[in-house]
Protein backbone atom coordinates (compact mmCIF):
# COMPACT_ATOMS: atom_id res chain seq x y z
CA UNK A 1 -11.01 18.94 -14.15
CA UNK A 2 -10.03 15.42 -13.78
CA UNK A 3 -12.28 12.76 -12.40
CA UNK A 4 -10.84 10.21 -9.48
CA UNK A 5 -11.62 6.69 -9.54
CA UNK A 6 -10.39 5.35 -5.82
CA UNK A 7 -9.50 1.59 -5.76
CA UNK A 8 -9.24 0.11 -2.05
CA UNK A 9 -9.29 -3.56 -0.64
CA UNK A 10 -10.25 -1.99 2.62
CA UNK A 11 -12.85 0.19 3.79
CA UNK A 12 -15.62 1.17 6.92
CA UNK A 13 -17.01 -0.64 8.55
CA UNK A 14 -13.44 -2.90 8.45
CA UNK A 15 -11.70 -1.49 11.29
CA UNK A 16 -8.15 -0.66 10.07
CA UNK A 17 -5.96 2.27 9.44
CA UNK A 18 -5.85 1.69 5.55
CA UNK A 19 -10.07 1.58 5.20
CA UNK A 20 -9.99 4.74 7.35
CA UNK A 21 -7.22 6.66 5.11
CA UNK A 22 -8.98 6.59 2.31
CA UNK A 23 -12.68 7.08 3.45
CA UNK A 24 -11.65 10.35 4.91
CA UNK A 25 -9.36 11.28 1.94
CA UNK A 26 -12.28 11.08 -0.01
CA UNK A 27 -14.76 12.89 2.35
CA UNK A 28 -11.95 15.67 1.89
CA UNK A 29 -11.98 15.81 -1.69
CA UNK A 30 -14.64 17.60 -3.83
CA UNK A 31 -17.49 15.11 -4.02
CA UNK A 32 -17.69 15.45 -7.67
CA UNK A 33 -14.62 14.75 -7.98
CA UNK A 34 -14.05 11.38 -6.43
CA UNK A 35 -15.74 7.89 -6.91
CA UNK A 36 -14.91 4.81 -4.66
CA UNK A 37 -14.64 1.33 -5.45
CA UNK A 38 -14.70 -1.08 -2.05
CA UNK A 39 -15.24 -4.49 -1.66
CA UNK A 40 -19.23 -5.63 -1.67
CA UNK A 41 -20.62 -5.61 2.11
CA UNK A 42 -23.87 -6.86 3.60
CA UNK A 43 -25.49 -3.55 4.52
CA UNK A 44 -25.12 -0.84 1.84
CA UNK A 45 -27.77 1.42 3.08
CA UNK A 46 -25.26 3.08 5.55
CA UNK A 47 -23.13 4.38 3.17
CA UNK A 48 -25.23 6.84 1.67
CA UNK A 49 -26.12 8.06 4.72
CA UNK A 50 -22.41 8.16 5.23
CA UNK A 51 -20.30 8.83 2.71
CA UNK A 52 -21.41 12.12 0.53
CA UNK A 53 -19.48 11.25 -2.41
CA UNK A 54 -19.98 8.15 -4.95
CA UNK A 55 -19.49 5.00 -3.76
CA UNK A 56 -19.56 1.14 -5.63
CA UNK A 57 -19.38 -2.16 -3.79
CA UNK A 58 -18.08 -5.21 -5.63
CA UNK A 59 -17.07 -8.47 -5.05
CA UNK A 60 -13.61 -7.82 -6.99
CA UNK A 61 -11.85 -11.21 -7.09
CA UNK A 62 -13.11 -14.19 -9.05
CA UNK A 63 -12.88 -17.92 -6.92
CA UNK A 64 -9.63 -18.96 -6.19
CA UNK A 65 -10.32 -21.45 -8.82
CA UNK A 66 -9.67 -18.94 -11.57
CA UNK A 67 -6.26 -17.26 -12.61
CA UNK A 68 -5.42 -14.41 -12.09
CA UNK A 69 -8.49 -13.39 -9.97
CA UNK A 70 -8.07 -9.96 -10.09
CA UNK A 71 -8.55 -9.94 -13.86
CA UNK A 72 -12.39 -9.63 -12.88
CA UNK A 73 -11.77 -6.65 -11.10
CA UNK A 74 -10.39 -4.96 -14.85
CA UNK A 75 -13.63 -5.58 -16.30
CA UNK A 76 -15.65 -4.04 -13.48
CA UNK A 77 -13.25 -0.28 -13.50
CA UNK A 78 -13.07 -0.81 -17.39
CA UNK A 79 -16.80 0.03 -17.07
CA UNK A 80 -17.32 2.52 -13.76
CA UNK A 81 -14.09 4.59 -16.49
CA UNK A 82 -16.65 4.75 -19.07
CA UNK A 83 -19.56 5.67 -16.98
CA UNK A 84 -18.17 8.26 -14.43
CA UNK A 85 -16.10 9.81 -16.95
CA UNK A 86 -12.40 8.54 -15.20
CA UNK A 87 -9.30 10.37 -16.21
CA UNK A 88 -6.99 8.80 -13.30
CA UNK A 89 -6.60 6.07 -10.60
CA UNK A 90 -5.87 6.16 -7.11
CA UNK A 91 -4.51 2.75 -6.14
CA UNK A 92 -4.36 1.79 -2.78
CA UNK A 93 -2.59 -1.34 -2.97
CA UNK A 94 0.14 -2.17 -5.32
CA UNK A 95 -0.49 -5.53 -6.00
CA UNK A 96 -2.90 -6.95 -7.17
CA UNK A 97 -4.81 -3.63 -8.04
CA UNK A 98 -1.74 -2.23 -9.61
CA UNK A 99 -2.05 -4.33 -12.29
CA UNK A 100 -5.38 -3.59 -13.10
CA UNK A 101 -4.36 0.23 -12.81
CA UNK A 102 -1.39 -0.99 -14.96
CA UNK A 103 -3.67 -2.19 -18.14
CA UNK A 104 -6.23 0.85 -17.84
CA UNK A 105 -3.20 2.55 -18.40
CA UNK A 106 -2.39 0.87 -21.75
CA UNK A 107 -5.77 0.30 -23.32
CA UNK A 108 -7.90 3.83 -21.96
CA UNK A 109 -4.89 6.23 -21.47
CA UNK A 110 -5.86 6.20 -17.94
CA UNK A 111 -3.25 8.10 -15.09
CA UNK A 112 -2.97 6.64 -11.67
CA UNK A 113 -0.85 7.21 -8.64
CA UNK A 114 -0.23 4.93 -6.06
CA UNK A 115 -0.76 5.15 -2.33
CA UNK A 116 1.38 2.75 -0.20
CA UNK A 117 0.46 2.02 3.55
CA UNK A 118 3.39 -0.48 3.95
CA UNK A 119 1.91 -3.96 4.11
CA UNK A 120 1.79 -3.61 0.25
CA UNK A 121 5.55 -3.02 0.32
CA UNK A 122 6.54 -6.10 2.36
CA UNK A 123 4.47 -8.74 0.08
CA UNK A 124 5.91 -7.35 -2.56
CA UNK A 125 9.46 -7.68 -1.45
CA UNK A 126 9.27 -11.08 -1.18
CA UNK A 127 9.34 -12.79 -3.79
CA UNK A 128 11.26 -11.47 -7.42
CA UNK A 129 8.17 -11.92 -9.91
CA UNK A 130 5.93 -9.59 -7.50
CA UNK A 131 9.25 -7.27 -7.00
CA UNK A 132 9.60 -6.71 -10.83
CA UNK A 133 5.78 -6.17 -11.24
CA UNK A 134 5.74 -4.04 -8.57
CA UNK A 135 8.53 -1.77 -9.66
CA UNK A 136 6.17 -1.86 -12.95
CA UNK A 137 3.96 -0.61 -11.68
CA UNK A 138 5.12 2.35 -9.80
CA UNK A 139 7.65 3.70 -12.44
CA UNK A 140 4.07 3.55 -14.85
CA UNK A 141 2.31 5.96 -12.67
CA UNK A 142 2.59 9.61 -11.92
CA UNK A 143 3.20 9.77 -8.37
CA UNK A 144 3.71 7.83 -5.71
CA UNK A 145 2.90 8.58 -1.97
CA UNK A 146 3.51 6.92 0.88
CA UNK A 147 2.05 7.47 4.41
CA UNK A 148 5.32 8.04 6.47
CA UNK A 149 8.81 9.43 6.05
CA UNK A 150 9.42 5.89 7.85
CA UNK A 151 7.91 3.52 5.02
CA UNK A 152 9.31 6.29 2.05
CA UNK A 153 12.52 5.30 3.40
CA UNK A 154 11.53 1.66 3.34
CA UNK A 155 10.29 1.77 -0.54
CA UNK A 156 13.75 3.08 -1.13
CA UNK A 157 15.48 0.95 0.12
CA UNK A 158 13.73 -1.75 -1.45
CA UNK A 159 13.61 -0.21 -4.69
CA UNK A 160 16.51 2.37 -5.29
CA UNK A 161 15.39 3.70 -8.24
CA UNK A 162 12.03 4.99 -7.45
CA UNK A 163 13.63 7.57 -4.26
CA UNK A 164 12.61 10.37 -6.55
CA UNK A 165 9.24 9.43 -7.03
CA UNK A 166 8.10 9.36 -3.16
CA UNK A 167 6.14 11.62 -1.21
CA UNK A 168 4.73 11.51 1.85
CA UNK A 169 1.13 12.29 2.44
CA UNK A 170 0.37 12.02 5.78
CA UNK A 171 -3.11 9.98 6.96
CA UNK A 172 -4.89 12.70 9.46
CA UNK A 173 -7.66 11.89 11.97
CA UNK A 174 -11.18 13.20 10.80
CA UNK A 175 -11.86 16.89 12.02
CA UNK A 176 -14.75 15.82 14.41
CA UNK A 177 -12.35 14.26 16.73
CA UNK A 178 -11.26 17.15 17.89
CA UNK A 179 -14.74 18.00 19.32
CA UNK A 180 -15.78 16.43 22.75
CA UNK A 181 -18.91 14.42 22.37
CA UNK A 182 -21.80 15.88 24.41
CA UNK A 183 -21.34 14.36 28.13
CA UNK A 184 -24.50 12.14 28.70
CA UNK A 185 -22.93 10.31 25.23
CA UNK A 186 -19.68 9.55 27.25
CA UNK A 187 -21.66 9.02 29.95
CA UNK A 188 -23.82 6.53 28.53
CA UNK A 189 -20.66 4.61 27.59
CA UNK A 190 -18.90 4.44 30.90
CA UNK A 191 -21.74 3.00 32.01
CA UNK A 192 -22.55 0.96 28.98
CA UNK A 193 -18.69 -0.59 30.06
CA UNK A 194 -18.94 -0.18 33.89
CA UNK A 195 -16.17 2.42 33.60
CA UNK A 196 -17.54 5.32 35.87
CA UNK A 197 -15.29 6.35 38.22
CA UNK A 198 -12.22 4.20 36.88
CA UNK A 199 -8.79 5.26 35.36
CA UNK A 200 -9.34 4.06 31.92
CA UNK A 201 -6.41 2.73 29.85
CA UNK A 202 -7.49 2.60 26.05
CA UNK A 203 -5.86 0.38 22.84
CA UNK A 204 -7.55 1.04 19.57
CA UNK A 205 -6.34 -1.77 17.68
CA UNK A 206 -6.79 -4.55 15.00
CA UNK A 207 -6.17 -7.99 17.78
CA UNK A 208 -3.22 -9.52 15.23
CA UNK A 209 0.48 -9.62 15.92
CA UNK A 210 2.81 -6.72 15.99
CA UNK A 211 0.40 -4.21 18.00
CA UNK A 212 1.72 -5.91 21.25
CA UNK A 213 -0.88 -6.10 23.14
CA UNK A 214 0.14 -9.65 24.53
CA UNK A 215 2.95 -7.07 26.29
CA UNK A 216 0.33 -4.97 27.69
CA UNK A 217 -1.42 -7.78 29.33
CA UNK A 218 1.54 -9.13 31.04
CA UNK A 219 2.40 -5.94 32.99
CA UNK A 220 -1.19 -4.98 33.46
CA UNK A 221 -1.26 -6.81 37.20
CA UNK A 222 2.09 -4.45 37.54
CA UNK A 223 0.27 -1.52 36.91
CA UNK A 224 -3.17 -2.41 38.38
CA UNK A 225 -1.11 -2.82 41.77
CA UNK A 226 -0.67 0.97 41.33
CA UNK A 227 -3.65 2.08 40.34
CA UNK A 228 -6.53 0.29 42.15
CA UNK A 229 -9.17 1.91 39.90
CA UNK A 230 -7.79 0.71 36.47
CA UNK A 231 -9.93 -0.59 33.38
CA UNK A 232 -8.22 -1.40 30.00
CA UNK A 233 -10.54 -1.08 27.26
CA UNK A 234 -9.37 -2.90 24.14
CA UNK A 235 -11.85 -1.69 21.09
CA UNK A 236 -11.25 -4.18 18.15
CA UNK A 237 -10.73 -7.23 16.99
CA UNK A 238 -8.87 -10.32 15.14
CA UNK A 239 -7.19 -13.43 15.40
CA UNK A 240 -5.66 -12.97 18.45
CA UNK A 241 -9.12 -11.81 20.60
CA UNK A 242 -9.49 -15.64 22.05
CA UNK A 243 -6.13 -16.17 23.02
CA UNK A 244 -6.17 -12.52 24.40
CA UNK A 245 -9.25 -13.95 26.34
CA UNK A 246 -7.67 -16.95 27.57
CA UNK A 247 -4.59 -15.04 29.40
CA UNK A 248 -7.45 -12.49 31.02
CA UNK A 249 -9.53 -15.63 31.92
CA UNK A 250 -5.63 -17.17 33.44
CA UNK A 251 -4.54 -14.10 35.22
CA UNK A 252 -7.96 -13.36 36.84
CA UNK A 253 -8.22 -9.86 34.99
CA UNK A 254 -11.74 -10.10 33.85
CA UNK A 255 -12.80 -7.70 36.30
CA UNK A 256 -10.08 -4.81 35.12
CA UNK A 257 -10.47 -5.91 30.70
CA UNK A 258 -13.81 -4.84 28.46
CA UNK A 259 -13.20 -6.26 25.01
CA UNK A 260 -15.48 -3.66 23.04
CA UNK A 261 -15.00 -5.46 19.94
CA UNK A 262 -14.99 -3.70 16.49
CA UNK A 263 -16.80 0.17 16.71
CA UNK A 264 -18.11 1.93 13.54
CA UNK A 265 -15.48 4.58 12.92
CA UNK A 266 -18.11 7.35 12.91
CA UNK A 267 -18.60 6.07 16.64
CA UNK A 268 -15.17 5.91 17.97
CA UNK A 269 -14.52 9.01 18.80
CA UNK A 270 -16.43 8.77 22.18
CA UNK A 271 -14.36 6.10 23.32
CA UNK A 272 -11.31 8.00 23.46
CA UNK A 273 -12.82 11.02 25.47
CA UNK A 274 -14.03 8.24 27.64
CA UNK A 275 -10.41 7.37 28.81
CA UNK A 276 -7.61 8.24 30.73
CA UNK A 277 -4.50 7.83 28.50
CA UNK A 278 -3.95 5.91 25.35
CA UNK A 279 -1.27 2.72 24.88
CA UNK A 280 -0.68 0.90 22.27
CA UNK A 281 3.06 -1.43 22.46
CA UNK A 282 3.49 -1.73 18.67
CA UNK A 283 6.62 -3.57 17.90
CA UNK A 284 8.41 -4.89 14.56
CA UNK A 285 7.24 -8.70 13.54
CA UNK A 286 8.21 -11.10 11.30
CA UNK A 287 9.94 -8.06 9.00
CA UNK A 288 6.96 -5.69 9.31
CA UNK A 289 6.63 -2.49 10.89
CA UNK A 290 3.79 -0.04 12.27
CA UNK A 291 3.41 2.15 8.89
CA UNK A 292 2.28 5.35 11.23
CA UNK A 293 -0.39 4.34 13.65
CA UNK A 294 -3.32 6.67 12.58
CA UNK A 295 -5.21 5.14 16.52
CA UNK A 296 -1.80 7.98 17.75
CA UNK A 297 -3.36 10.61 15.77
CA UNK A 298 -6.59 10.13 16.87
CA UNK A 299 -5.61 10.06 20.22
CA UNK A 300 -3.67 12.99 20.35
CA UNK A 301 -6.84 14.77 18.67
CA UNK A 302 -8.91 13.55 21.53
CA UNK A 303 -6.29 15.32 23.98
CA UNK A 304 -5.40 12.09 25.52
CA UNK A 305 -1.84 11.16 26.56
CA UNK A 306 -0.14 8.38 24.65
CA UNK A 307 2.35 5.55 25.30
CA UNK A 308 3.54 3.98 22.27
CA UNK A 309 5.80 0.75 21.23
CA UNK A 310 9.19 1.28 18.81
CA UNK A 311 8.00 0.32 15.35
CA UNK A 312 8.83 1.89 11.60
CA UNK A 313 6.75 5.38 11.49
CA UNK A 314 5.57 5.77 15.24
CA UNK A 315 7.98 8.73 15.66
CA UNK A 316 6.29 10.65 13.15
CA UNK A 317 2.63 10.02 14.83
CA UNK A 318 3.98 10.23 18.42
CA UNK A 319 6.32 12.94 19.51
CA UNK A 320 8.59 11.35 22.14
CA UNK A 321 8.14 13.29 25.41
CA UNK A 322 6.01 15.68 24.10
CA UNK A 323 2.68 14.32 23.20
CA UNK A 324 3.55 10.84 24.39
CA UNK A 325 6.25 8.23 25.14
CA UNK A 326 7.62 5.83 22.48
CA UNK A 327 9.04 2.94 24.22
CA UNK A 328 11.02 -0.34 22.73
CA UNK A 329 8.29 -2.54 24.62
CA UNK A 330 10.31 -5.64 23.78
CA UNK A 331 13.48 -4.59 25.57
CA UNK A 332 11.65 -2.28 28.33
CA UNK A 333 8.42 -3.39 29.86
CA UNK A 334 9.40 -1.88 33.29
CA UNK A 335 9.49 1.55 31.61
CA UNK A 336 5.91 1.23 29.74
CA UNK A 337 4.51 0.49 33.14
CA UNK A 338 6.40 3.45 34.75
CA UNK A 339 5.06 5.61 31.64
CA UNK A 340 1.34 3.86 32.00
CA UNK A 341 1.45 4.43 36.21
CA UNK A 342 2.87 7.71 35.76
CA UNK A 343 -0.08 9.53 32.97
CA UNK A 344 -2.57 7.84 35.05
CA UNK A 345 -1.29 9.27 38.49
CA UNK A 346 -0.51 13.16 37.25
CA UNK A 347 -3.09 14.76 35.64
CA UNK A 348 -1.61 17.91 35.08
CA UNK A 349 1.16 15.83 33.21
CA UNK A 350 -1.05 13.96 31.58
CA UNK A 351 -3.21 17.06 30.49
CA UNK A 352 -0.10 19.09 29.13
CA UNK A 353 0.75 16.06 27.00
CA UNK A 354 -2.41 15.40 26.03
CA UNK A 355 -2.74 19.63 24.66
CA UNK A 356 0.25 19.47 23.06
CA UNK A 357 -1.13 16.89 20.69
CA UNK A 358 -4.28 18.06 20.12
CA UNK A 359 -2.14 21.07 19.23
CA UNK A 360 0.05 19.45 17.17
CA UNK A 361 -3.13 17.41 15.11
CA UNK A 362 -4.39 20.99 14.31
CA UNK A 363 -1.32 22.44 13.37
CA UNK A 364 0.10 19.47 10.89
CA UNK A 365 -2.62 17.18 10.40
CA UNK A 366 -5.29 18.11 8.45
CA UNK A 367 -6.76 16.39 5.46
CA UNK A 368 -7.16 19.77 3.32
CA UNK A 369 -4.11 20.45 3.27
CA UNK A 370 -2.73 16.75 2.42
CA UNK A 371 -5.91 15.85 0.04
CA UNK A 372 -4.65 19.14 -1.92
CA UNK A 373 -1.41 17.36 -2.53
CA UNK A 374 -2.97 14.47 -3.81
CA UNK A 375 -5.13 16.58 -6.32
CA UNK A 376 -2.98 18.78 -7.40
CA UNK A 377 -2.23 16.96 -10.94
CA UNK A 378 -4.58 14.15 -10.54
């Protein structure tokens, strides 16, 4: 049996799709299997209270003084290889750890595969010296997934030769968000957030461009004009959080916004079966697309209703008029309010879109059956 070694730039407690894809591929794998390397973080004890399987912190990078930076991260797998007993690499982002996965290769005989969330993609694309590494890399492993029918068509398109080499393996929401939280937990956060008694709109979100939540604010007055009772809870955060502040502050919304702020994944869950319905306006920027949106899959799981923006793999998380409503935000803001006003007004709508995703989550999204993918000739 093979031994795993997982390479990420992003992991819990960072708030982000990517850091939650691969802590709960792991927790889905054998733990015996599977040993994660993350970047070094204040706090360790909480991990191995956590996180069953083995996990290493490291700074990874030397100073930007030194070149190339990531040639310090080699040294630290060429070790964890020869103590855990590594046979092959899971990289999680093609450059720069693809390189490192790219030498173990040569000098240890070491497999890897490569996991692409979309980001990695993009950077690579643009410029011809990272393009030609990261073709490199990719034809030098043994498999290659990618997180969305959406960004597999992407990598293809950037890189024609490698269409036969991409799979999709789906990110899935963890299991326990499909279980309510006990009521005086939910209950403790409405009132925690002054939410009792309140239609409660809810954006999961990293506060950075491209998630278009500048859009949502704008129409919010719009929709709070049809729903007296409205709160918009925005949990996360990011560059954008002051300026996000500022226009609250400007528009006199203070009394209808709680910015949460970033929430340990393991206590997220309660937020969702705190609200009402679930938006998030995602929308293409500056050449770069939503990958998937793994905050839709964990909404669905919680049952809730969701209205999302047009951007790259949303239509694979979101089933248009089913378990939500994709909308082109940019071109349409009249129709996300409609969509926002009409979830919050209908409960019985609201409820049978909000079922059909949970049903959907159980019926396609599970993490056994896309870890097994994964490990079948890792």
């Amino acid at each position: 049996m093979k031994k795993i070694l997982i390479i990420t730039l992003e992991f819990p407690p960072i708030i982000g799709g990517v850091g939650v894809y691969v802590a709960d591929f792991a927790a889905a794998c054998p733990k015996d299997r599977v040993v994660v390397l993350a970047p070094k973080r204040e706090n360790t004890q909480v991990d191995h209270t956590v996180y069953q399987h083995r996990l290493i912190r490291k700074n990874m990078f030397f100073p930007a003084l030194f070149w190339p930076r990531w040639i310090k991260l080699f040294f630290q797998v060429k070790k964890i290889i020869k103590k855990e007993n590594i046979t092959h690499i899971h990289v999680h982002h093609i450059l720069p750890v693809g390189y490192v996965a790219l030498l173990c290769k040569r000098f240890f005989g070491t497999s890897f595969t490569v996991f692409s969330h979309g980001t990695d993609v993009h950077l690579a694309a643009q410029h011809w010296w990272k393009r030609l590494w990261a073709k490199k890399i990719v034809l030098a492993s043994s498999r290659v997934f990618a997180n969305s029918e959406n960004l597999t068509s992407k990598i293809t398109q950037e890189f024609p030769s490698l269409a036969s080499r991409v799979e999709v393996l789906y990110p899935c929401p963890n299991a326990d968000f499909l279980v309510a939280p006990k009521k005086e937990v939910v209950q403790q956060v409405k009132q925690q957030y002054a939410i009792e008694g309140k239609q409660v709109l809810l954006s999961v979100s990293r506060l950075v461009d491209g998630k278009g939540l500048s859009y949502l604010l704008s129409i919010l007055p719009k929709i709070a004009k049809k729903i007296p009772h409205l709160v918009w809870v925005i949990v996360g955060d990011g560059e954008k959080k002051h300026m996000l502040m500022r226009e609250v502050q400007k528009k006199g919304l203070q009394n209808i916004v709680r910015f949460v702020g970033n929430v340990p994944h393991e206590q997220l869950k309660v937020f969702y079966y705190a609200a009402d319905v679930f938006a998030l306006l995602t929308h293409p920027y500056r050449g770069k697309e939503e990958g998937l949106g793994l905050v839709f899959l964990e909404a669905a799981a919680a049952g809730l209703p969701v209205v999302a923006g047009r951007s790259g793999g949303v239509g694979e998380a979101v089933v248009d008029k089913k378990t939500g409503l994709i909308i082109d935000a940019h071109a349409n803001l009249d129709g996300v309010v409609d969509a926002i006003v009409g979830f919050l007004s209908d409960k019985a709508v609201a409820r049978q879109f909000g079922e059909a995703g949970k049903a959907r989550i159980r019926s396609e999204f599970i993490w056994k059956n896309q870890v097994a993918k994964a490990l079948d000739e890792s």
